[in-house]
Protein backbone atom coordinates (compact mmCIF):
# COMPACT_ATOMS: atom_id res chain seq x y z
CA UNK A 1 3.94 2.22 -31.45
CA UNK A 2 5.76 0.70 -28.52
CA UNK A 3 3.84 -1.45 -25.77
CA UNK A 4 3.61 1.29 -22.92
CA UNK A 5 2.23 -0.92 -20.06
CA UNK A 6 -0.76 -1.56 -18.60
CA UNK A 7 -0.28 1.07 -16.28
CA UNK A 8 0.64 3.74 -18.87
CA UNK A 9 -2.46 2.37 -20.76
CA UNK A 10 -4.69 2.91 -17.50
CA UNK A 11 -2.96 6.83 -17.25
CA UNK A 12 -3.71 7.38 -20.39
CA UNK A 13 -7.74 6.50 -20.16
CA UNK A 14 -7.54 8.86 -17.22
CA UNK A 15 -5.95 11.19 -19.12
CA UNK A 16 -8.27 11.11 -21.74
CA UNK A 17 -11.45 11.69 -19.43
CA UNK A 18 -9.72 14.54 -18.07
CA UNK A 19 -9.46 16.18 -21.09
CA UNK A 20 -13.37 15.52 -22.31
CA UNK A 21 -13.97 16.67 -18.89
CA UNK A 22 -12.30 20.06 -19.50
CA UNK A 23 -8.92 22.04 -18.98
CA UNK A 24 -8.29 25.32 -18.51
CA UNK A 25 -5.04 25.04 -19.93
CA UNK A 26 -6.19 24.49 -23.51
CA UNK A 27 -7.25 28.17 -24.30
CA UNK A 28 -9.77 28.57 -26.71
CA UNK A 29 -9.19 31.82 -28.90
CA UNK A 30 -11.54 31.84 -31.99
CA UNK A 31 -13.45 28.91 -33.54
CA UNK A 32 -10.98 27.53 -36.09
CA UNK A 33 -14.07 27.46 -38.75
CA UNK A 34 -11.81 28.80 -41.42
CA UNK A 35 -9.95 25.20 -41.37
CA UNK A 36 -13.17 23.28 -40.57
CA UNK A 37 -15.01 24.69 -43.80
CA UNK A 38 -11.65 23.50 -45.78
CA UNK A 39 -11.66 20.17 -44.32
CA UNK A 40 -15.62 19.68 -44.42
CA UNK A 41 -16.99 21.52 -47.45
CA UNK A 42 -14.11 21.55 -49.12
CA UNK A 43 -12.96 18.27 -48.54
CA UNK A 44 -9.47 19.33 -48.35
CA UNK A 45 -7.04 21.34 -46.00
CA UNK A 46 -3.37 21.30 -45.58
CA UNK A 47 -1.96 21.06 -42.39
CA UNK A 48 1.62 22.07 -40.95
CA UNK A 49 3.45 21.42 -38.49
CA UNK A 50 6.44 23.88 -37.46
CA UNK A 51 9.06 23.98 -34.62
CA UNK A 52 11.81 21.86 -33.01
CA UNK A 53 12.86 18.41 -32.31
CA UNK A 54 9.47 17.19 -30.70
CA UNK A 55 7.75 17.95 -33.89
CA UNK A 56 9.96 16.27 -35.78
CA UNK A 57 9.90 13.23 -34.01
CA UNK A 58 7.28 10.94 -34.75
CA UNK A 59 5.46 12.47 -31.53
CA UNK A 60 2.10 14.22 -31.07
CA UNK A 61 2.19 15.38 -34.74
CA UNK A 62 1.49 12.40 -36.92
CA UNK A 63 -1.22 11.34 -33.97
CA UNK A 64 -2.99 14.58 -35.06
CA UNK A 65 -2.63 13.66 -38.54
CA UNK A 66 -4.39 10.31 -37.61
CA UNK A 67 -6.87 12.37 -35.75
CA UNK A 68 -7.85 14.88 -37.94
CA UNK A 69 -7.98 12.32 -40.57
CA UNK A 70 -10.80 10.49 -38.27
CA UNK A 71 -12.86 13.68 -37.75
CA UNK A 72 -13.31 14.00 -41.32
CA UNK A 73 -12.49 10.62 -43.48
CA UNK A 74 -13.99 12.12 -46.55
CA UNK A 75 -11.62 15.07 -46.82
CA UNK A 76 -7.80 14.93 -49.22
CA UNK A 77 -5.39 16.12 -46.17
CA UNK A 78 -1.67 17.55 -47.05
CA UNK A 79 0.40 16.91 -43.93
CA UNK A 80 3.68 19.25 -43.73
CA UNK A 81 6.36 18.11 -41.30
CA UNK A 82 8.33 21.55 -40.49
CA UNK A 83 10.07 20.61 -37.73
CA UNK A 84 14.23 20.38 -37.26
CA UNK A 85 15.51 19.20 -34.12
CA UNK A 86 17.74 22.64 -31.96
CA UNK A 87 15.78 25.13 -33.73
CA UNK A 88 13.72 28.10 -31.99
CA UNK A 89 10.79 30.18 -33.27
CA UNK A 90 13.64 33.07 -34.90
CA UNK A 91 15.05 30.39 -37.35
CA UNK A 92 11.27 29.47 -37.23
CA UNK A 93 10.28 32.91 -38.93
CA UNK A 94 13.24 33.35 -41.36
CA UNK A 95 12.65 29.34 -42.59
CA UNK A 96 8.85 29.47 -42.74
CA UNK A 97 8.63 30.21 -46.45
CA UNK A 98 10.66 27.41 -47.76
CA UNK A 99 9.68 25.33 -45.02
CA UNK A 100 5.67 25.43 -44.97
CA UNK A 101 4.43 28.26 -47.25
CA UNK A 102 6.30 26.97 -50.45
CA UNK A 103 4.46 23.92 -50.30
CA UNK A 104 1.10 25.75 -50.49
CA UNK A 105 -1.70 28.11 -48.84
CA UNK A 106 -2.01 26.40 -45.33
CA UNK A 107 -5.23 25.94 -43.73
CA UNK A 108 -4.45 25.13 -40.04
CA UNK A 109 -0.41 25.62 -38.63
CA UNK A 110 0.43 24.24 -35.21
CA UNK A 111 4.12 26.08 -33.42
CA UNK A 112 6.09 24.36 -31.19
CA UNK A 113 9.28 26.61 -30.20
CA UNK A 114 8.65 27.16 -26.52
CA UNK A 115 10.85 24.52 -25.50
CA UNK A 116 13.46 25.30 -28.24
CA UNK A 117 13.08 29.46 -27.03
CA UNK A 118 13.83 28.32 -23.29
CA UNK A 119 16.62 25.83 -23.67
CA UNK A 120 18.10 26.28 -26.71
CA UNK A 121 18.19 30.10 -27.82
CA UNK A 122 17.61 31.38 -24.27
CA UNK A 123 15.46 33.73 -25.50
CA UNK A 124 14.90 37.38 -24.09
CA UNK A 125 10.83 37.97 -24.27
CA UNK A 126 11.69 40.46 -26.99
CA UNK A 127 13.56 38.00 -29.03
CA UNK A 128 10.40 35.73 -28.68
CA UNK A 129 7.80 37.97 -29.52
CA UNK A 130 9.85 38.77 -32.53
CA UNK A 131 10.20 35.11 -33.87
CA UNK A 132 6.48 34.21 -33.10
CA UNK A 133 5.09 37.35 -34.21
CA UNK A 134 6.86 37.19 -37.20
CA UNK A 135 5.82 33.70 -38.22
CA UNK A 136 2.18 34.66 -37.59
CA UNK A 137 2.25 37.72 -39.32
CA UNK A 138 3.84 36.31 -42.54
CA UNK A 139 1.53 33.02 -42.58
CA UNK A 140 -1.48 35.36 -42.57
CA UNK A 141 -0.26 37.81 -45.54
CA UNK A 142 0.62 34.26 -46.98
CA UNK A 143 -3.42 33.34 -45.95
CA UNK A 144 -5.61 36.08 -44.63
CA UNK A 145 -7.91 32.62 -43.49
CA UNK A 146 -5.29 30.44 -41.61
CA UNK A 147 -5.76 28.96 -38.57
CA UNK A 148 -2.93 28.81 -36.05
CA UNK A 149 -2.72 27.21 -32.75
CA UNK A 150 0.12 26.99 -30.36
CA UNK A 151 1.31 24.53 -28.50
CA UNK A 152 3.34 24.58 -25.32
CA UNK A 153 5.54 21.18 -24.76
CA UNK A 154 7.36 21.17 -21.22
CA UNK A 155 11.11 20.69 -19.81
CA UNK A 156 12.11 20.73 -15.97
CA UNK A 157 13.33 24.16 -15.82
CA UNK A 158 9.67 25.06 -16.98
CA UNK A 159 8.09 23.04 -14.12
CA UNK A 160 10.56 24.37 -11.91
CA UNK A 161 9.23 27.55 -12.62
CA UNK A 162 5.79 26.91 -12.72
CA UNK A 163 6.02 25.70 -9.08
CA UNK A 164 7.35 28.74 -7.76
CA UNK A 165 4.30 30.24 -9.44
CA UNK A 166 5.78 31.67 -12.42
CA UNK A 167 5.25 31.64 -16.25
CA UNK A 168 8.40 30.12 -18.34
CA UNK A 169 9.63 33.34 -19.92
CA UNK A 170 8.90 31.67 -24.11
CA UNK A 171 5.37 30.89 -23.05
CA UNK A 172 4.50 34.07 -21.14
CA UNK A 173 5.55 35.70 -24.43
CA UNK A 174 3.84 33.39 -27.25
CA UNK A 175 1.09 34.12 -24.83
CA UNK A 176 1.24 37.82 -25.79
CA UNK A 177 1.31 37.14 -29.05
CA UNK A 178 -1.69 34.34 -29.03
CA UNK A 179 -3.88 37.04 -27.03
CA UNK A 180 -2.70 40.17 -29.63
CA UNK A 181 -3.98 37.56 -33.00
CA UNK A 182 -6.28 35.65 -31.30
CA UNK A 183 -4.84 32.51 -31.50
CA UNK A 184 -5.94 28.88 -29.25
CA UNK A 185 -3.20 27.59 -27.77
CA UNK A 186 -2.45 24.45 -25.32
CA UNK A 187 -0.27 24.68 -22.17
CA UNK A 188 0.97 21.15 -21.79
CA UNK A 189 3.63 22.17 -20.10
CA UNK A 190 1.50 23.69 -16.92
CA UNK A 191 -0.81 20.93 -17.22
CA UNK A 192 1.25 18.30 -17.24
CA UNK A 193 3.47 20.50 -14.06
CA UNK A 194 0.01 20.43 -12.09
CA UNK A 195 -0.67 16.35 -12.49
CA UNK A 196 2.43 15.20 -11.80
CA UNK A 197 2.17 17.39 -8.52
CA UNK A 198 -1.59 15.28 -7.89
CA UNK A 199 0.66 12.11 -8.18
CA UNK A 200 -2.11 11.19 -11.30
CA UNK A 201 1.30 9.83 -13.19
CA UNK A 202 5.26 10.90 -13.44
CA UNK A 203 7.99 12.77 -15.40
CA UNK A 204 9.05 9.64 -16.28
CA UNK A 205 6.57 8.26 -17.30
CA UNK A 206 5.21 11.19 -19.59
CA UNK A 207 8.85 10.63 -21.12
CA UNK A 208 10.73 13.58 -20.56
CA UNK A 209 11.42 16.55 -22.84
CA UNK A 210 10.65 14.60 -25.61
CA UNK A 211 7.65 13.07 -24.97
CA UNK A 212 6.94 8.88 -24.75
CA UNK A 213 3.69 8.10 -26.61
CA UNK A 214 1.55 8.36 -23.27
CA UNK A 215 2.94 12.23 -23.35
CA UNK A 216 2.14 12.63 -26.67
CA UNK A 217 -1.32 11.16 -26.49
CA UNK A 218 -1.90 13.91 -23.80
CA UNK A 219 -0.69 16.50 -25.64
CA UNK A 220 -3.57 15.67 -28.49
CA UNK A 221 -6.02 15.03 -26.74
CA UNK A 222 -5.95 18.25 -25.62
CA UNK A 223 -5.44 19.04 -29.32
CA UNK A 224 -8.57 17.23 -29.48
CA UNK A 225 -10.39 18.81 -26.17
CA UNK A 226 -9.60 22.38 -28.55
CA UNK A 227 -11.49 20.48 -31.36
CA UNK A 228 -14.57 19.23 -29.96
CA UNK A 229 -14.89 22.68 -28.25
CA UNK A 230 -14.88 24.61 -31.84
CA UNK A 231 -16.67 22.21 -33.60
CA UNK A 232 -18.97 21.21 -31.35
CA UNK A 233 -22.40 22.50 -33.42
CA UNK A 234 -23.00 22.10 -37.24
CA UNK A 235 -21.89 24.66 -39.55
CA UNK A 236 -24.83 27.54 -40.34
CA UNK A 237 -26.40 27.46 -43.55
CA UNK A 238 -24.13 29.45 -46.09
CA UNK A 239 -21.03 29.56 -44.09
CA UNK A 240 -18.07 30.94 -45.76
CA UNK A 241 -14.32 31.70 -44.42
CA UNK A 242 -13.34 34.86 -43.06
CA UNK A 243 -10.39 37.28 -43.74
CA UNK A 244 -8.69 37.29 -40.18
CA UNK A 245 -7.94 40.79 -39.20
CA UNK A 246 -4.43 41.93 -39.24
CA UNK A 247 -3.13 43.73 -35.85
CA UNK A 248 -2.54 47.41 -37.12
CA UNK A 249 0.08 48.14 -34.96
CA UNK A 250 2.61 44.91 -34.17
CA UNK A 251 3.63 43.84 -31.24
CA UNK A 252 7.30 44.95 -31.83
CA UNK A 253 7.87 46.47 -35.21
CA UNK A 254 10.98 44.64 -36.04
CA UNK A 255 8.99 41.21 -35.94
CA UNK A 256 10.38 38.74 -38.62
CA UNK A 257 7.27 39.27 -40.48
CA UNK A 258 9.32 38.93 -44.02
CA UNK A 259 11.92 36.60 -42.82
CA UNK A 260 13.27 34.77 -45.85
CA UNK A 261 16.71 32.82 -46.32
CA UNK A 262 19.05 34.42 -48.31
CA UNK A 263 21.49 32.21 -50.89
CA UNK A 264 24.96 32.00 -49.62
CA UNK A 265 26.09 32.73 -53.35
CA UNK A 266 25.08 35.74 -53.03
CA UNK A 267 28.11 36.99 -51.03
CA UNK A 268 31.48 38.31 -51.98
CA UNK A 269 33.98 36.44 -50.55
CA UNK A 270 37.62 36.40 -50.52
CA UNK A 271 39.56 33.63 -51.16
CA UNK A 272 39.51 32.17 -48.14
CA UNK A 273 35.50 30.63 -48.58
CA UNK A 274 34.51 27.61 -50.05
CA UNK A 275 31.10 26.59 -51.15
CA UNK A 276 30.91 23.06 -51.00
CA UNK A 277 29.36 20.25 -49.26
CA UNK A 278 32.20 19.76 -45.82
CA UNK A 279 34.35 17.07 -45.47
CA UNK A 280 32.04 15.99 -42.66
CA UNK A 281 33.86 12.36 -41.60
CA UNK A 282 37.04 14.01 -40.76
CA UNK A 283 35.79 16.78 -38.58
CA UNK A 284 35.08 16.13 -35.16
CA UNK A 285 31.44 16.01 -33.50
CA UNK A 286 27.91 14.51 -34.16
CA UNK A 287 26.28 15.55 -37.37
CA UNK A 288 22.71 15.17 -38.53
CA UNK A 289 21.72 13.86 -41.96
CA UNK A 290 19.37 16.58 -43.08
CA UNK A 291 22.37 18.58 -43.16
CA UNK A 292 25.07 16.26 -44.41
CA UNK A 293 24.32 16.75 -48.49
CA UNK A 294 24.07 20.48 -48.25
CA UNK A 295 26.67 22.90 -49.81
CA UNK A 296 27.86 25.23 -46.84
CA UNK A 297 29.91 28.82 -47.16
CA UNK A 298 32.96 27.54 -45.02
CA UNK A 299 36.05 28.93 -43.70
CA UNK A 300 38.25 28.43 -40.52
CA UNK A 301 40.90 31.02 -41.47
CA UNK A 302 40.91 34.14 -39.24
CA UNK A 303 40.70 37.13 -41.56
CA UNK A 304 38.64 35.67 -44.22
CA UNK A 305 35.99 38.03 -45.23
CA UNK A 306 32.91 38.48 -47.13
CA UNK A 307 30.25 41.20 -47.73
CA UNK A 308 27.04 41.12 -49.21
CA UNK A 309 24.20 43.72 -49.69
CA UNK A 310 20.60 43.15 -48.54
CA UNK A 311 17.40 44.77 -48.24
CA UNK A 312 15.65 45.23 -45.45
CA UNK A 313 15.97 45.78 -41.31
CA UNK A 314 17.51 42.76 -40.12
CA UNK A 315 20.16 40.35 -41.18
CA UNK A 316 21.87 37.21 -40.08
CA UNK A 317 23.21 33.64 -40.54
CA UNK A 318 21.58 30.24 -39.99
CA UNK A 319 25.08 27.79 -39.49
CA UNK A 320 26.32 24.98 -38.13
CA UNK A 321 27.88 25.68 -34.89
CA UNK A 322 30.01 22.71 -34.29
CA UNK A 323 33.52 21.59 -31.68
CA UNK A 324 35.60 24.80 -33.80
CA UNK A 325 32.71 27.11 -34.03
CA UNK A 326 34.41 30.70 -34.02
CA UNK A 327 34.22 34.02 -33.48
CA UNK A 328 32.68 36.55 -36.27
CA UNK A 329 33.08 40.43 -36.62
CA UNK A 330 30.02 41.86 -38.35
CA UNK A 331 29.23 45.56 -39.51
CA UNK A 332 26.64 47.37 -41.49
CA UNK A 333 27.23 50.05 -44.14
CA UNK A 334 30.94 50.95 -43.10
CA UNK A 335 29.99 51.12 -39.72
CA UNK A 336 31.70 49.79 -36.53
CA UNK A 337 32.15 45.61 -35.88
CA UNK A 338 30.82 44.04 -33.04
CA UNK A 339 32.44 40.33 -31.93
CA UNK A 340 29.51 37.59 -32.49
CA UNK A 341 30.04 34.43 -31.29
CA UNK A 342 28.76 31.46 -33.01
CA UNK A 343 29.89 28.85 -30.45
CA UNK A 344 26.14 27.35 -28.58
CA UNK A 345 26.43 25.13 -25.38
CA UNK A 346 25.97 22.06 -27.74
CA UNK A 347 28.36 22.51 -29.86
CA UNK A 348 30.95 20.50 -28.01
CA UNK A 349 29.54 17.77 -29.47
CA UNK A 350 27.29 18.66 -32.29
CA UNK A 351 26.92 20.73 -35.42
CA UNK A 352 24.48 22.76 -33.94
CA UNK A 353 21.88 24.46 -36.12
CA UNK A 354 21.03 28.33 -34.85
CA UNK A 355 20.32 31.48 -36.23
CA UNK A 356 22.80 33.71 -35.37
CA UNK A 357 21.43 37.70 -36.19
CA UNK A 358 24.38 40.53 -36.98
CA UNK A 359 21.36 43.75 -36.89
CA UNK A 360 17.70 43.53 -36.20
CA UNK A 361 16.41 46.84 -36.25
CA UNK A 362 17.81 48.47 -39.51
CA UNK A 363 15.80 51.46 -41.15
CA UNK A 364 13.66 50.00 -44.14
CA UNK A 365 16.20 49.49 -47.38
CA UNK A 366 19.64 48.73 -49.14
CA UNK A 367 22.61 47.68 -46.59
CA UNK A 368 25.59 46.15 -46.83
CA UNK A 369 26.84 43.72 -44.70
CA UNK A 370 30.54 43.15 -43.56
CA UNK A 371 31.67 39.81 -42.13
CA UNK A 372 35.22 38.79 -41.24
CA UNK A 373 36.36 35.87 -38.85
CA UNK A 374 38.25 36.99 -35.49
CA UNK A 375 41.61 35.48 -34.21
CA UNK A 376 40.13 35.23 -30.97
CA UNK A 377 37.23 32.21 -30.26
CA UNK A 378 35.43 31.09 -27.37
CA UNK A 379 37.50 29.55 -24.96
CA UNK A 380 35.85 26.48 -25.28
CA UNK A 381 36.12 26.19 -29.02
CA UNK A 382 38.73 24.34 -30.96
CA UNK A 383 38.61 26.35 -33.84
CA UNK A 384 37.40 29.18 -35.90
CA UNK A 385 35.45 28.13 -37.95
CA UNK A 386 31.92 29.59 -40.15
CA UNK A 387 29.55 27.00 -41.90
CA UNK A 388 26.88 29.13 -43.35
CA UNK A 389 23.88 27.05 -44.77
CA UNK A 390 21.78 30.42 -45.64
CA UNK A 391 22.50 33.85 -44.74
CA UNK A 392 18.94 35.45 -43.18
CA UNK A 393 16.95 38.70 -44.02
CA UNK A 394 13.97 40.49 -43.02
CA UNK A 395 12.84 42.12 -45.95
CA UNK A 396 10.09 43.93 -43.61
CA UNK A 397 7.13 43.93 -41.29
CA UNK A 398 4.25 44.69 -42.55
């Protein structure tokens, strides 16, 4: 870890004693015992981590690794890193199985997408209900006994906001969806919005959207402030883990509850697709590794087509919206096409990961979907072109 200063050091000792002395912005829902009986009886628990860049940097997650791994030193942890950098909480839901569930029953899950909801996807509160609902809904069905706990990082427009007394849009909604399952979260971003305002230490110096090691040290310690407060006593004599209850009735019934990817070779393309990995150095913009080796349904011809049945009441596309991202005609069973774009505010420069959904609410069953690639793009695209890295389906919602 880099040397932050002395007078980062001394901010972050006060920022510590704040959080032993309390905040109301880490909301205590539930006891996490489920996890603590894992980690302490058990001697084992597996941990994930899912959401956007700031979980995938080496931020505030691997500190609560080191944590956790303090609390209780007798216990085998498995640590899952879920996060990828651009991505919101509806790629969140449709990635979650190969992403964190794959990899085994999870004890304790901590989401970060409130950022990603409000800067990247520009989420409507429906469209955020439906990601988060939908990962909490399928990692409970996945384990009935998981804990979950949300956490709330912080950009400008978010202060801004909170300043004018208002709720950022993504976090008013997770909200709904922490209150409906019970669920602890931590609102870093309104804490850290209220002492900056005090003058107790600055944007700068908490590092920005993605967060310098004194902003991630505040960020789990209240982690830890949630902790101490559910595992403050010893556990009763003959504890055992609970069932959680399922919500009967969902939030929104089209939740991403069964979001899974679905394989690219699974369409029918004309001759105008290629599944391959891209000739990546000759096309313009920034690319990220983690994508670079992967073999991608690709096509920059307009009139290229491809259709490809599914199951279930939503379908879409997780690509790579880079400099020629273009414009996409989608219809279900025979119906009408609608334009979709695929270009993102970032792709100028970047092959941008997003979900990108063609129908959300589709009656339960067999569809088919039909995909062909306009002559007209966004105005500020070079090209037309599709990358597909998994096409996206929501089997149901239980």
């Amino acid at each position: 870890m880099k040397n932050i200063g002395a007078a980062a050091i001394v901010l972050g000792l006060a920022c510590s004693a704040a959080a032993a002395a309390g905040d109301p912005n880490v909301m205590r829902r539930g006891t996490l015992e489920n996890s603590r009986m894992s980690f302490q009886t058990r001697k084992q628990g597996h941990v994930a981590f899912l959401g956007g860049s700031i979980t995938e940097m080496e931020g505030y997650r691997p500190m609560v690794c080191e944590m956790l791994r303090k609390r209780f030193p007798d216990a085998n942890f498995t640590f899952t890193s879920a996060g990828i950098s651009s991505t919101c909480s509806t790629t969140g839901a449709f990635r979650l199985k190969e992403d964190v569930l794959d990899k085994g029953p999870v004890d304790l899950l901590f989401i970060d997408f409130a950022v990603n909801d409000d800067q990247d996807a520009h989420h409507t509160r429906g469209e955020c209900i439906r990601g988060m609902e939908g990962i909490v809904r399928r990692l409970r069905r996945h384990n009935p006994r998981a804990d979950i706990v949300l956490v709330y990082f912080v950009n400008e427009h978010m202060m801004a906001l909170y300043r004018k007394g208002e709720t950022p849009l993504p976090i008013a909604a997770h909200e709904e969806v922490a209150a409906a399952y019970q669920l602890s979260s931590i609102n870093l971003a309104k804490a850290v919005t209220a002492r900056i305002d005090a003058g107790e230490f600055t944007w700068k110096t908490f590092g920005g959207v993605h967060p310098a090691p004194f902003g991630n040290r505040l960020a789990t310690d209240m982690v830890g402030q949630l902790m101490d407060e559910c595992w403050k006593g010893a556990l009763p004599p003959g504890a055992a883990a609970k069932d959680y209850p399922m919500l009967a009735k969902p939030l929104d019934e089209a939740n991403f509850g069964a979001g899974r990817f679905l394989d690219i070779k699974e369409a029918k393309v004309s001759e105008d697709w290629q599944v391959h990995v891209p000739a990546w150095a000759h096309l313009p913009g920034s690319k990220r590794d983690r994508f670079t080796k992967l073999p991608i349904l690709e096509t920059a011809k307009p009139g290229a087509s491809l259709k490809i049945d599914f199951t279930g009441t939503a379908i879409g596309a997780y690509v790579l919206a880079g400099p020629d991202a273009g414009l996409v005609e989608a219809g279900i069973d025979g119906g009408p096409f609608r334009k979709v774009d695929l270009w993102h505010e970032f792709s100028a420069g970047l092959h941008y990961p997003r979900t990108v959904m063609f129908a959300d609410t589709l009656a339960p069953g067999k569809h088919t979907l039909a995909l062909k690639i306009s002559a007209d793009k966004n105005e500020r695209s070079k090209g037309t072109a599709m990358r597909v890295m998994h096409f996206v389906v929501n089997d149901a919602s239980p």
